[in-house]
Protein backbone atom coordinates (compact mmCIF):
# COMPACT_ATOMS: atom_id res chain seq x y z
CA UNK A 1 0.00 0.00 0.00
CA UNK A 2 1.17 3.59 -1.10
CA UNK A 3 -0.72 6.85 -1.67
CA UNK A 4 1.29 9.44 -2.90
CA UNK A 5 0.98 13.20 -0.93
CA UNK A 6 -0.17 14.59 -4.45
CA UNK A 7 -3.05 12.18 -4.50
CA UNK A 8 -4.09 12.40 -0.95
CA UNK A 9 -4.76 16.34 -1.65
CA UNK A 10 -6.54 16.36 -4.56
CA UNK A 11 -9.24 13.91 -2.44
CA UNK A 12 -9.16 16.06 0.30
CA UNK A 13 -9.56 18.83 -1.65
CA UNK A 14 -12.26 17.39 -3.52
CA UNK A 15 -14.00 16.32 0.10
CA UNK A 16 -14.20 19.85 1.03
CA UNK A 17 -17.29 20.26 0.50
CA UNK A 18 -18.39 17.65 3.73
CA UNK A 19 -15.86 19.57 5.83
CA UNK A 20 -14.08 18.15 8.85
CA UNK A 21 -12.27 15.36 6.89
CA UNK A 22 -9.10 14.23 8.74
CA UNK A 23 -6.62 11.47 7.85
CA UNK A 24 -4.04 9.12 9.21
CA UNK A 25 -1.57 6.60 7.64
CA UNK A 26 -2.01 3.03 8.09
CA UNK A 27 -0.66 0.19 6.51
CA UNK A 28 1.18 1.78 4.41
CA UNK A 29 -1.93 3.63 2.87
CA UNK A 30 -3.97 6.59 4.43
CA UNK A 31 -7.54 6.29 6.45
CA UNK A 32 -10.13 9.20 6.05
CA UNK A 33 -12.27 10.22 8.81
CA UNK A 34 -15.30 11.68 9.61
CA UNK A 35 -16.04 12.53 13.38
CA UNK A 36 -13.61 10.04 14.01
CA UNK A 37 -15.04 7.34 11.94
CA UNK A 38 -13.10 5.92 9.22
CA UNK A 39 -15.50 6.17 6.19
CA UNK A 40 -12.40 6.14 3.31
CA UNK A 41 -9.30 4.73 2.51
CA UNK A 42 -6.52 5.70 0.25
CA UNK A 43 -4.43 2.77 -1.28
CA UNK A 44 -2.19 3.03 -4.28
CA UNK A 45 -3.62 5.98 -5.19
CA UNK A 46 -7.02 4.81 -5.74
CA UNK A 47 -9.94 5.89 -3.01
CA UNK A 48 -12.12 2.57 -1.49
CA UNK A 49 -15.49 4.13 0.27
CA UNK A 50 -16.31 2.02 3.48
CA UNK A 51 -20.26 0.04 2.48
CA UNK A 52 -22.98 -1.62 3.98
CA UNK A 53 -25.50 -4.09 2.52
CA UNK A 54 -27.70 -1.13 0.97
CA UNK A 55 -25.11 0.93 -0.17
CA UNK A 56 -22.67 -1.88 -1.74
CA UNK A 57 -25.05 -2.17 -4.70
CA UNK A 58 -24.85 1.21 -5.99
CA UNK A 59 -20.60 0.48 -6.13
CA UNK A 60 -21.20 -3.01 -8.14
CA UNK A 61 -23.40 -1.50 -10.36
CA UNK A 62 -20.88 0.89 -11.31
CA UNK A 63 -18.50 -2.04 -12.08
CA UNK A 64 -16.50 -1.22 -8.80
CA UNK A 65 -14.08 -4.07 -7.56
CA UNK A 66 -13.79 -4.53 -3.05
CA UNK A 67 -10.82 -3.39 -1.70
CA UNK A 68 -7.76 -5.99 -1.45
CA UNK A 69 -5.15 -4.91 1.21
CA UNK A 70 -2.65 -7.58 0.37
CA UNK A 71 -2.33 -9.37 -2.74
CA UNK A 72 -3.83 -12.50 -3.17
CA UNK A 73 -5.89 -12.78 0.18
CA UNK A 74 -9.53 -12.10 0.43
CA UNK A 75 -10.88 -8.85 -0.85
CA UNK A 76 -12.59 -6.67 1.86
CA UNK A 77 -16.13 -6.37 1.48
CA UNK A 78 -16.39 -3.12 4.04
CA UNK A 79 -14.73 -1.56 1.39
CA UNK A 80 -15.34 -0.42 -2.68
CA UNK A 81 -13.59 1.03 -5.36
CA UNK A 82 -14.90 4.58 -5.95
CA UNK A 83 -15.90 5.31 -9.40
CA UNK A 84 -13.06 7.57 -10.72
CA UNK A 85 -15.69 9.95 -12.45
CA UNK A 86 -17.49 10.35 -8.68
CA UNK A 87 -14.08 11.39 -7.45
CA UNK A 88 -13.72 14.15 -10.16
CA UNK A 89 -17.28 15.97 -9.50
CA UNK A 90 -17.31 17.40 -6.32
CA UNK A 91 -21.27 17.61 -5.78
CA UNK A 92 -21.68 13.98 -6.56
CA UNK A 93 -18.71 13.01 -4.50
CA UNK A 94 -20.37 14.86 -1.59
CA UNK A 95 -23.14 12.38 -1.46
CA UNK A 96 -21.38 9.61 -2.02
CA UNK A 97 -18.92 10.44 0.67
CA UNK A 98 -21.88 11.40 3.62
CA UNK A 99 -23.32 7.73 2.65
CA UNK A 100 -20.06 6.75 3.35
CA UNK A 101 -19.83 8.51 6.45
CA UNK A 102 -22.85 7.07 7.81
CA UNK A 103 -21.80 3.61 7.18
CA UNK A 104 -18.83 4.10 8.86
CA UNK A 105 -20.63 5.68 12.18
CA UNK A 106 -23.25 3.48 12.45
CA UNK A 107 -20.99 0.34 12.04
CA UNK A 108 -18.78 1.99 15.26
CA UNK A 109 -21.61 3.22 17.13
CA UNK A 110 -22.57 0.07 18.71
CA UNK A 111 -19.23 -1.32 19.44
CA UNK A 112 -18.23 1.95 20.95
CA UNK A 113 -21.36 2.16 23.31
CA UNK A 114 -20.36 -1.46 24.55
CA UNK A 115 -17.00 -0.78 25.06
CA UNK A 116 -17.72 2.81 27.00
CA UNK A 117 -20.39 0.68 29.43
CA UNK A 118 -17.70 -2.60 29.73
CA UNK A 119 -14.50 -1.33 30.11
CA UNK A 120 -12.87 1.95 31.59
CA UNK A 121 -10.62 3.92 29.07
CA UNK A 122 -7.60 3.04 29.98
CA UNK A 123 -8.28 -1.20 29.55
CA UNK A 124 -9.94 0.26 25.95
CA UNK A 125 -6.86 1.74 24.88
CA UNK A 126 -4.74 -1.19 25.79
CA UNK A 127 -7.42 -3.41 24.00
CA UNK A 128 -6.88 -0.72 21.11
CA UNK A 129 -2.87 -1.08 20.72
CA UNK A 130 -3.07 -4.70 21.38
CA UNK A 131 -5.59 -4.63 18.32
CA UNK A 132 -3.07 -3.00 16.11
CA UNK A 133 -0.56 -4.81 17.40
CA UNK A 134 -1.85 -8.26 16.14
CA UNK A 135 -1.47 -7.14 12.48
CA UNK A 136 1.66 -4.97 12.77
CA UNK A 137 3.98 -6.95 14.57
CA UNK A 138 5.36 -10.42 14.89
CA UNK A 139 3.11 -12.82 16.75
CA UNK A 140 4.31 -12.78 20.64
CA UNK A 141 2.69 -16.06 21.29
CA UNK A 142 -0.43 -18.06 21.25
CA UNK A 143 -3.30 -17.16 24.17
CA UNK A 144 -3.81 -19.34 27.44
CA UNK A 145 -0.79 -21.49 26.41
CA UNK A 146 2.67 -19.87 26.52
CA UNK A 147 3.75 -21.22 23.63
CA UNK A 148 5.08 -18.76 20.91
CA UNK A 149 3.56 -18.95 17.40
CA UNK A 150 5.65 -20.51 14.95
CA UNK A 151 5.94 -20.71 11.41
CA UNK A 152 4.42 -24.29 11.14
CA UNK A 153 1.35 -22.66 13.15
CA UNK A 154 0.92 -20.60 10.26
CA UNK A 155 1.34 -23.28 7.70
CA UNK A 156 -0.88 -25.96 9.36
CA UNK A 157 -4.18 -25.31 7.86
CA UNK A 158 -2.81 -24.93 4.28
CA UNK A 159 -2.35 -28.58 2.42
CA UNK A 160 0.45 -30.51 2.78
CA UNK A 161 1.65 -29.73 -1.38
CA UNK A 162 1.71 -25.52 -0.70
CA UNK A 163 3.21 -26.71 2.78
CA UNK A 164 6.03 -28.19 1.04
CA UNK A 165 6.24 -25.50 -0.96
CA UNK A 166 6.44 -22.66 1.43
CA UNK A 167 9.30 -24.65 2.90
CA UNK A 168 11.69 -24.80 0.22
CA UNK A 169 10.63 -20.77 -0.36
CA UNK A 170 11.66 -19.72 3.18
CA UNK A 171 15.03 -21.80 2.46
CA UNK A 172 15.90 -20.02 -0.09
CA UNK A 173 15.09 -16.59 1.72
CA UNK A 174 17.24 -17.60 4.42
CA UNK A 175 20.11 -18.95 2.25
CA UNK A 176 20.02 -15.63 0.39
CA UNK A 177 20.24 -13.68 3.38
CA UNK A 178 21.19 -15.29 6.21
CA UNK A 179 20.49 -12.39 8.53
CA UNK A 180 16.96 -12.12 8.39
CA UNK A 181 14.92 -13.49 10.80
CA UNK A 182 11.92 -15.06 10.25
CA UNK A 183 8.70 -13.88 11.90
CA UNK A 184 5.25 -15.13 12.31
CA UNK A 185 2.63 -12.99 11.62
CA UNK A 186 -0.86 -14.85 12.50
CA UNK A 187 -3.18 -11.65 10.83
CA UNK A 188 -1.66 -12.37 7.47
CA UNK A 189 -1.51 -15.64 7.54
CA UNK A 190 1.89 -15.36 6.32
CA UNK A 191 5.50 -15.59 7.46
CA UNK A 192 8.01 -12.15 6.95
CA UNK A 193 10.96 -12.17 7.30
CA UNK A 194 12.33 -8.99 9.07
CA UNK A 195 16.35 -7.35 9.58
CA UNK A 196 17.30 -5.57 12.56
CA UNK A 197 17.87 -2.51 10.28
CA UNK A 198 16.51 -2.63 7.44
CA UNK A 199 13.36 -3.67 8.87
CA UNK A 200 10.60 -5.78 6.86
CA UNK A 201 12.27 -7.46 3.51
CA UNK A 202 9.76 -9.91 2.29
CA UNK A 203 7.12 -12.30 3.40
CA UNK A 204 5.53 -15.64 2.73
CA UNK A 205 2.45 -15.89 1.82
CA UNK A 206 0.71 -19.38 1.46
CA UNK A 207 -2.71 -19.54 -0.67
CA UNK A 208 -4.63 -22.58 -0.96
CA UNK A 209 -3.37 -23.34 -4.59
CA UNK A 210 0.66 -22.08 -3.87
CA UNK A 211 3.00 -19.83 -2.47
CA UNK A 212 3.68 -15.61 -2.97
CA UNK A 213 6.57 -14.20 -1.97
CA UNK A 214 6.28 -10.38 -1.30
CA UNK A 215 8.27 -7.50 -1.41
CA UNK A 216 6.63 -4.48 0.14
CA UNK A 217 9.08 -2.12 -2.05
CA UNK A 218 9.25 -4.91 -5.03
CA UNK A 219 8.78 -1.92 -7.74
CA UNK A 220 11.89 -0.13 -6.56
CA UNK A 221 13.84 -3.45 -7.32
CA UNK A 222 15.37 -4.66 -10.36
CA UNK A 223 13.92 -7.61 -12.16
CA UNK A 224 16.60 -8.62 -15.07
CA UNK A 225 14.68 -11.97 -14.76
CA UNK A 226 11.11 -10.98 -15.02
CA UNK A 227 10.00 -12.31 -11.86
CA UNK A 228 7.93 -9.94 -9.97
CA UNK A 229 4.04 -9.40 -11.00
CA UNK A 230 1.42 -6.78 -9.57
CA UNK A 231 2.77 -3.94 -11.90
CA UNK A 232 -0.19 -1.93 -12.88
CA UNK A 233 -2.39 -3.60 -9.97
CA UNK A 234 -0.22 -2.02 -7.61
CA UNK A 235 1.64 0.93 -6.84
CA UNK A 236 4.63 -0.35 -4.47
CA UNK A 237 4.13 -3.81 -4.04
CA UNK A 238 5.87 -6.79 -6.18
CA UNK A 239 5.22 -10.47 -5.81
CA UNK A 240 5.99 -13.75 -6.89
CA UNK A 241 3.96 -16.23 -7.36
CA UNK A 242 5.05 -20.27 -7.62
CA UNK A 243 2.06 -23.12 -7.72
CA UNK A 244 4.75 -26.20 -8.00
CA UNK A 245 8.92 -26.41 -7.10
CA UNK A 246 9.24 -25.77 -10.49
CA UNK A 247 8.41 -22.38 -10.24
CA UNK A 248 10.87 -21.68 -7.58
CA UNK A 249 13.90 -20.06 -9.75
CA UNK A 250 16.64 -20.48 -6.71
CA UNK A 251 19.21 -18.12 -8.78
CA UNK A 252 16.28 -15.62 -9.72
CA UNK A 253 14.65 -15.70 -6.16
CA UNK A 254 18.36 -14.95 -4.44
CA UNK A 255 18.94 -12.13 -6.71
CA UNK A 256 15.54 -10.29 -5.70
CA UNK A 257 15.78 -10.98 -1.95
CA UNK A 258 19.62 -9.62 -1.54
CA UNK A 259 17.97 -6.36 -3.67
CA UNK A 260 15.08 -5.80 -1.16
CA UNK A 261 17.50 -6.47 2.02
CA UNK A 262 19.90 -4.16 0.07
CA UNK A 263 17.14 -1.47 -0.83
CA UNK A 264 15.85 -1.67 2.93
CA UNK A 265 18.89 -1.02 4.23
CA UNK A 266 19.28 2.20 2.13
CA UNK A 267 16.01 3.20 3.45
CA UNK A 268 16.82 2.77 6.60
């Protein structure tokens, strides 16, 4: 995920006629909010309006496609595709967004009233980071047991063929660059694999037909072997997909996971 500042502005700009529009980053893409309701987000420079069951209708007619954080897992049906000539009138964008708006409050309305009546602020807050935490950082261990989650954790419901697979893949991460460490990450469903400076590299990603390896900055890397896909689809993101071993090019593989530990570290 990647919005560009450009971008962002012209939507904000466009939203002023609603007025008291705000916006934060996350995931790598920005949230817009509405009296602190998150009725918008921004991702790869395209805008995704949060929906309900009577609004969604109006986006598929339109031929609008649900929003797909990561490549490859289930699209999000809270979220749709804005029509790009909505975006460009401002009076029709208005109404769109205030639908939008009111999706997004009455979807937090309820959960907020429980959690004001349950819990006192400062247990919501920790609830809150420990929330975020979940899909932002490696997995810290599994609930009621003490046991940390592991890689196989993540690969047990997956069958035993993309299991297999996703092995030989993390080998040849780890042979490539033997000082990344490999980290669970039980939101994703997916394995990363992080360094102490450059930070996240790449990541694992089983699917019930194969394996994707992703690189979070793949279009800043060079492909002389053609490898990466999601150009076009996406604005920062590059991935590789392999369905059988024969798909995993060790020599190819290598040469894009020493360029996205090496890109990282410039980064950083």
């Amino acid at each position: 995920m990647s919005v560009s500042d450009a971008y962002r502005e012209y939507v904000l700009e466009q939203l002023g006629a609603i007025g008291g529009v705000t916006w934060r980053r996350m995931f790598g893409g920005v949230g817009l909010y509405a009296g602190g309701a998150c009725f918008a987000v921004l991702d790869d420079d395209q805008v995704f309006f949060k929906v309900d069951d009577a609004t969604r209708p109006a986006f598929v007619a339109r031929g609008a496609q649900p929003w797909a954080p990561v490549p490859g897992a289930k699209p999000s049906r809270g979220y749709f595709e804005l029509p790009a000539d909505v975006l460009d009138d401002r009076d029709e964008l208005a109404a769109w967004a205030l639908r939008a708006v009111a999706v997004a409050r009455s979807a937090a309305a309820p959960q907020a009233r429980k959690a004001k009546t349950a819990r006192p602020p400062a247990q919501r807050a920790a609830r809150r980071t420990a929330a975020r935490e979940r899909m932002l950082k490696p997995a810290r261990g599994i609930a009621g047991t003490g046991a940390l989650v592991t890689p196989a954790d993540i690969l047990r419901p997956f069958p035993p063929a993309v299991r297999a697979l996703a092995g030989r893949v993390r080998a040849v991460v780890k042979r490539a660059a033997p000082t990344l460490g490999e980290v669970p990450y039980p939101g994703w469903k997916a394995i990363g694999f992080r360094h102490e400076e450059a930070g996240y590299v790449c990541g694992v990603f089983p699917t019930r037909e194969g394996v994707r390896l992703i690189f979070e900055h793949g279009a800043a890397l060079d492909d002389p072997d053609g490898m990466l896909e999601g150009k076009g689809r996406v604005r920062q993101v590059r991935y590789v997909t392999m369905l059988k071993d024969a798909d995993v090019r060790v020599r190819a593989l290598t040469r894009l996971v020493r360029a996205a530990l090496a890109h990282g570290l410039v980064r950083s």
